[in-house]
N, C-alpha and C. Protein backbone atom coordinates (compact mmCIF):
# COMPACT_ATOMS: atom_id res chain seq x y z
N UNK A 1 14.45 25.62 -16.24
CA UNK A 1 13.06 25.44 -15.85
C UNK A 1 12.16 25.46 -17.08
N UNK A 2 12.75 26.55 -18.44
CA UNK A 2 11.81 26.21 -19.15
C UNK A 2 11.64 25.41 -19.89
N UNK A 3 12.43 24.81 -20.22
CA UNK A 3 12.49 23.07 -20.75
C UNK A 3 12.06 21.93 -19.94
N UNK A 4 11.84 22.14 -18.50
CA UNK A 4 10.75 21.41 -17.96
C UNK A 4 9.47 21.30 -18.29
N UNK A 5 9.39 23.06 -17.98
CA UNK A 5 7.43 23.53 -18.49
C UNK A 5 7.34 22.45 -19.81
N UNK A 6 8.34 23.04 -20.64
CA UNK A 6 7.89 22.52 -22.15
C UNK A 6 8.11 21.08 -22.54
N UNK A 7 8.35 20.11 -21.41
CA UNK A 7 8.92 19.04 -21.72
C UNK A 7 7.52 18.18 -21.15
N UNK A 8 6.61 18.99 -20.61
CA UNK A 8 5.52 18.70 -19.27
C UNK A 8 6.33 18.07 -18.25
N UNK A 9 7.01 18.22 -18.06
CA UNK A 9 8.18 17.22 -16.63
C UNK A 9 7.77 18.24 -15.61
N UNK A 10 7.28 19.43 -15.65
CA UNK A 10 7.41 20.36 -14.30
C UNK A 10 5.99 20.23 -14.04
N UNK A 11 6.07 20.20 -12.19
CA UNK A 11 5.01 20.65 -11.45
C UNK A 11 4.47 21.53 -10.39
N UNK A 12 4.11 21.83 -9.62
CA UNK A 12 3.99 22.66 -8.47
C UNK A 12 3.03 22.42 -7.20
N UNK A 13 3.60 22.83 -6.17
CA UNK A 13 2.48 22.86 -5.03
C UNK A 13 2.25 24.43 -5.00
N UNK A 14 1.49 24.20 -3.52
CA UNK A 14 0.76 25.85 -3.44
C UNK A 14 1.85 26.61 -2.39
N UNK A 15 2.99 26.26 -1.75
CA UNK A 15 3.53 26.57 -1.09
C UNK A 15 4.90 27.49 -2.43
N UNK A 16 5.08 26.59 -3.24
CA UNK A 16 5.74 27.65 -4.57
C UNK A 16 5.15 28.41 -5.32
N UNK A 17 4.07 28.30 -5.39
CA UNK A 17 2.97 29.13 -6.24
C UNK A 17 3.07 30.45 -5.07
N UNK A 18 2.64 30.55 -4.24
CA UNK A 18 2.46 31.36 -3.33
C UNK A 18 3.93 32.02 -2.86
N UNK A 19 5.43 31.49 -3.09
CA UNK A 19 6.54 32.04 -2.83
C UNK A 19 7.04 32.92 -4.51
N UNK A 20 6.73 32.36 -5.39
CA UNK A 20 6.78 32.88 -6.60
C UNK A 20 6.29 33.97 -6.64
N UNK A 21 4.65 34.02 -6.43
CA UNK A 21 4.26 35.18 -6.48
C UNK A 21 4.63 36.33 -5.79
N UNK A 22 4.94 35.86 -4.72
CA UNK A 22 5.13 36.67 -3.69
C UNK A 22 6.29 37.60 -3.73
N UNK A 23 7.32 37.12 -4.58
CA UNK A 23 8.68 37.82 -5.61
C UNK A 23 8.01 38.79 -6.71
N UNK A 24 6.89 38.96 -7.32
CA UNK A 24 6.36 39.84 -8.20
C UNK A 24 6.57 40.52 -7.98
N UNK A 25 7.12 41.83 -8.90
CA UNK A 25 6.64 43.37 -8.52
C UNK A 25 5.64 43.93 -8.99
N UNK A 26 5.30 43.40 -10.17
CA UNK A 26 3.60 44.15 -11.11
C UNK A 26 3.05 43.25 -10.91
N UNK A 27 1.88 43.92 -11.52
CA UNK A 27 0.51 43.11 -11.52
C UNK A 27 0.78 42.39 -12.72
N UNK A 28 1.84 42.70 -14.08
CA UNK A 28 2.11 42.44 -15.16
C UNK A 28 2.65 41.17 -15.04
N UNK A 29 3.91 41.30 -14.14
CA UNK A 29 4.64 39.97 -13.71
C UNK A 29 3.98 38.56 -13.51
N UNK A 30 2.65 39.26 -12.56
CA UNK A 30 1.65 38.18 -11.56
C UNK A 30 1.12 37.71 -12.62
N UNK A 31 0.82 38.19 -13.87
CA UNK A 31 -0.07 37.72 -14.75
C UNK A 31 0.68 36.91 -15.77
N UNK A 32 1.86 37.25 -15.87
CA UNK A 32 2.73 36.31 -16.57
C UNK A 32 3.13 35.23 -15.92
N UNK A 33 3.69 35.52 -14.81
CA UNK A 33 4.08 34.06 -13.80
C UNK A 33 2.65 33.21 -13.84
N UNK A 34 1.89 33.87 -13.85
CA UNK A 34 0.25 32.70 -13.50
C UNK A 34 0.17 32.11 -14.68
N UNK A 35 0.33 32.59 -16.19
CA UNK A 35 0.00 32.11 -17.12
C UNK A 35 0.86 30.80 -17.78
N UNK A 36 2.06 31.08 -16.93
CA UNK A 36 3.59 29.80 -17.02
C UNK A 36 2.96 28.90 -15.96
N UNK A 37 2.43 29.13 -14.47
CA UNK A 37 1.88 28.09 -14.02
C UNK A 37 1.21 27.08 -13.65
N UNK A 38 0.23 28.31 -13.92
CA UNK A 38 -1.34 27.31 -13.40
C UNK A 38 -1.60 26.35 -14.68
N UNK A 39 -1.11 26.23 -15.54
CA UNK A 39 -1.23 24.95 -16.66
C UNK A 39 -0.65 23.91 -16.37
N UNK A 40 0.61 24.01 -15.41
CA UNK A 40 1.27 22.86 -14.71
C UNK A 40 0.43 21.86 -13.70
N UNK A 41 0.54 20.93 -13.93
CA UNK A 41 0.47 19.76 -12.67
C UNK A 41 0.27 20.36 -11.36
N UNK A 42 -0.90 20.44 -10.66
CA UNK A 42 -0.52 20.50 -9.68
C UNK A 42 -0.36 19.77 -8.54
N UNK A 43 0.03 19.53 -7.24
CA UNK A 43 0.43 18.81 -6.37
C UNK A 43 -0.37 18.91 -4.86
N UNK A 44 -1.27 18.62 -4.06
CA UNK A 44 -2.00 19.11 -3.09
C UNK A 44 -0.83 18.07 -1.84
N UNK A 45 -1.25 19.12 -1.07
CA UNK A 45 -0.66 18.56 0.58
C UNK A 45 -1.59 17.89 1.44
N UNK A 46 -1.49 16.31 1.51
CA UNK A 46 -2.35 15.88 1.94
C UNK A 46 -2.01 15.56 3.47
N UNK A 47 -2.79 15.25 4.18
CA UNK A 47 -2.76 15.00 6.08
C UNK A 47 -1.62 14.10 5.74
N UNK A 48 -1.39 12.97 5.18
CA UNK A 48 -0.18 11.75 5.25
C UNK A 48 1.15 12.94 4.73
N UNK A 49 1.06 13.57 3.92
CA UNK A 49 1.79 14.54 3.60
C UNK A 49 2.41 15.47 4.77
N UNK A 50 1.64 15.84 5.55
CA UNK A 50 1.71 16.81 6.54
C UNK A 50 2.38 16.05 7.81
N UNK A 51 1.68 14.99 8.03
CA UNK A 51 2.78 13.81 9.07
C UNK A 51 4.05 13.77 8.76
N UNK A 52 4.45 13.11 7.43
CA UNK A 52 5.79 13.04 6.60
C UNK A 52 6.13 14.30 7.04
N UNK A 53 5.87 15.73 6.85
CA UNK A 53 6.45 16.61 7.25
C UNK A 53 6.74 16.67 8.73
N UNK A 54 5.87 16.95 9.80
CA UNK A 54 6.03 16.49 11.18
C UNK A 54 7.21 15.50 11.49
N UNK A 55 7.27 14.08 10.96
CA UNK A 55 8.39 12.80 11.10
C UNK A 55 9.78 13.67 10.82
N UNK A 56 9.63 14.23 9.15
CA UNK A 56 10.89 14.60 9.29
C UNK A 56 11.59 15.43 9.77
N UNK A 57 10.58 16.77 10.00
CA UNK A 57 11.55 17.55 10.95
C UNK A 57 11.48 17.22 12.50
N UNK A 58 10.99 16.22 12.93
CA UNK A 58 11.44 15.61 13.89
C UNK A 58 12.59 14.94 13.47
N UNK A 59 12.50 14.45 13.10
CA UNK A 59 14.08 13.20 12.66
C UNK A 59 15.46 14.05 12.12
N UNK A 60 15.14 15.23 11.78
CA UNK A 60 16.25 16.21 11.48
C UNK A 60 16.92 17.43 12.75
N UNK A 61 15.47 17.34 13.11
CA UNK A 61 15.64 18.34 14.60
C UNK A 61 16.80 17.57 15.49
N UNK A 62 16.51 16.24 15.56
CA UNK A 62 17.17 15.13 16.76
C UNK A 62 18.63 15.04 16.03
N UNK A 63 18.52 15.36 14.56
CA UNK A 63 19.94 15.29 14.01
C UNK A 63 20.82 16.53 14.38
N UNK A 64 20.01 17.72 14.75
CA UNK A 64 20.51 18.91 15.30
C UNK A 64 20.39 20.00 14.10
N UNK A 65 19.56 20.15 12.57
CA UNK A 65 19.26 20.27 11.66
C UNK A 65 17.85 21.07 11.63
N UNK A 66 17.61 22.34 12.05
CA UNK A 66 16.12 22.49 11.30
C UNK A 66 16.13 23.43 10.42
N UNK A 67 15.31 23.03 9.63
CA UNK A 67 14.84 23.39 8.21
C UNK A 67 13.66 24.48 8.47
N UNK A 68 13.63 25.14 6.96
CA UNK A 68 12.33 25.97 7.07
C UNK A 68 11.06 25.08 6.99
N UNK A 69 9.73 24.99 7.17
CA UNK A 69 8.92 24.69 7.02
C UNK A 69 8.28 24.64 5.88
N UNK A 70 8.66 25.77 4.64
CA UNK A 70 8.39 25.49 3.43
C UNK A 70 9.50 24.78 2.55
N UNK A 71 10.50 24.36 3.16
CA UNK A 71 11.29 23.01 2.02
C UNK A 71 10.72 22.28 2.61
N UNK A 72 10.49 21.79 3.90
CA UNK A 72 10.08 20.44 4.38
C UNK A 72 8.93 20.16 3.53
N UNK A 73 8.17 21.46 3.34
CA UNK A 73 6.74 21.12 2.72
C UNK A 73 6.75 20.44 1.53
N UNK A 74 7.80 20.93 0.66
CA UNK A 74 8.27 21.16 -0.80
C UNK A 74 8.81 19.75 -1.08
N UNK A 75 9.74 19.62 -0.35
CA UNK A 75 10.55 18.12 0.06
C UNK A 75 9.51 16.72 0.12
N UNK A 76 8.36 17.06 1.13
CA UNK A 76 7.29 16.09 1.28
C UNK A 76 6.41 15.93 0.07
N UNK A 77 6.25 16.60 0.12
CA UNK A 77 4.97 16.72 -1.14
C UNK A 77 5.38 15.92 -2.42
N UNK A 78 6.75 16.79 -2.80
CA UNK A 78 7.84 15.67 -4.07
C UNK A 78 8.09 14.11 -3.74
N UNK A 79 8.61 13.66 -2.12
CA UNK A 79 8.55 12.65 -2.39
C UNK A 79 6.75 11.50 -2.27
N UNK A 80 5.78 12.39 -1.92
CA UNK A 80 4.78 11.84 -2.06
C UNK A 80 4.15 11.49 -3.73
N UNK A 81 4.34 12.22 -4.05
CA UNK A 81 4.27 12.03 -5.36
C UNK A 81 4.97 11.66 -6.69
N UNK A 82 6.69 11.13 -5.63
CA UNK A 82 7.65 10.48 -6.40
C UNK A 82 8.03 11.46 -7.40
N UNK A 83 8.31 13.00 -7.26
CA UNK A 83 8.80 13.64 -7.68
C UNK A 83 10.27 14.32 -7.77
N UNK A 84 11.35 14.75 -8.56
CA UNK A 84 12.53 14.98 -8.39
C UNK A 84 11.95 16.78 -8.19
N UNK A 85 13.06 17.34 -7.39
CA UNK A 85 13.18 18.76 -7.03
C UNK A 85 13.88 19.37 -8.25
N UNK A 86 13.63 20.68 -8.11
CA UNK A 86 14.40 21.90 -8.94
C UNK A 86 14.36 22.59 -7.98
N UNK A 87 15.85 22.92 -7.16
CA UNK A 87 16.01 23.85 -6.24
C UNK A 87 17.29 24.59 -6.37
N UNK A 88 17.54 25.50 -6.28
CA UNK A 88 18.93 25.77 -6.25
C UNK A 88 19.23 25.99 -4.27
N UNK A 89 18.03 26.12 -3.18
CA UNK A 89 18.55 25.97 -2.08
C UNK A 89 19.21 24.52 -1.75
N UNK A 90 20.40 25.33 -0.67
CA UNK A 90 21.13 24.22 -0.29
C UNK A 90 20.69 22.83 0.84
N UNK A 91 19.42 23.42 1.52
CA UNK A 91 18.91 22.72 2.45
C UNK A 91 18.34 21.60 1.57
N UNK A 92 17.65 21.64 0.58
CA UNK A 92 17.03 20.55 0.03
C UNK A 92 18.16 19.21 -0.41
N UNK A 93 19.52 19.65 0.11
CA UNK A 93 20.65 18.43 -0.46
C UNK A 93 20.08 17.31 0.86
N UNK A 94 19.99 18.05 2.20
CA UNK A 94 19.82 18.09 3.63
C UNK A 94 18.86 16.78 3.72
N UNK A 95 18.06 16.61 2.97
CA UNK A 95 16.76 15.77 2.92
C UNK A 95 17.04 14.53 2.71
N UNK A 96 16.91 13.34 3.44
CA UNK A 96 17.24 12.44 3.28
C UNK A 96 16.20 11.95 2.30
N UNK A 97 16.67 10.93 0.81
CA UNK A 97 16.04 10.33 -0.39
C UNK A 97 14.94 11.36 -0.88
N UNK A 98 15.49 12.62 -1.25
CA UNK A 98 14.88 13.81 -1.87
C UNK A 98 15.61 13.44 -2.69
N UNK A 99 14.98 13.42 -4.10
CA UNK A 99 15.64 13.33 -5.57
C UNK A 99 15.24 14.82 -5.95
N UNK A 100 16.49 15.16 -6.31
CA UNK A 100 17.10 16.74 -6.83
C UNK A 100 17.43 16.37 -8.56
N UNK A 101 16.76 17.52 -8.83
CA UNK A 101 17.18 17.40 -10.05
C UNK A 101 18.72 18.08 -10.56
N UNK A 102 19.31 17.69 -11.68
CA UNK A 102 20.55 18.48 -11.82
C UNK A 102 21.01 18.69 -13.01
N UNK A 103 21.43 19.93 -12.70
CA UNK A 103 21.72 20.62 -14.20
C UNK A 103 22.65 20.55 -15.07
């Protein structure tokens, strides 16, 4: 990841910003994690965004498949913005034309 930051290749929505933090234990941590992120790209969830989310976990549900609501988010958002993932969860393989990044 940190050769992303430093490569500018990495970005974020508010749905990882908000799961990141949420792993902190200090206030020390929070202030370090913020200072690695909020310089990054960020990514907003737009209504066409939020449909794409709706479509697909419909279209995955009918596959017999549901996902959490924050990969779907994570998932949408990347391919709205023609972005590759950094995930190590396994659900994000799950995503149909989700580009994963790999190590």
């Amino acid at each position: 990841m940190d050769q992303l930051i430093q490569a500018d290749a990495a970005c974020v929505t508010g749905v990882v910003l908000a799961e990141l933090l949420r792993g902190t234990r200090t206030a020390q941590e929070r202030t370090l994690l913020l200072s690695r992120l909020t310089p990054l790209r960020f990514l907003e969830a737009t209504q066409q965004v939020w449909i794409a989310i709706g479509t697909l976990a419909a279209t995955l549900s009918q596959g017999g498949l549901t996902l959490p609501l924050t990969d779907l988010l994570i998932a949408a958002v990347a391919q709205a913005h023609d972005c590759t993932v950094y995930a190590t969860d396994a659900h994000f393989t799950r995503i149909p034309h989700l580009k994963l990044h790999t190590l």
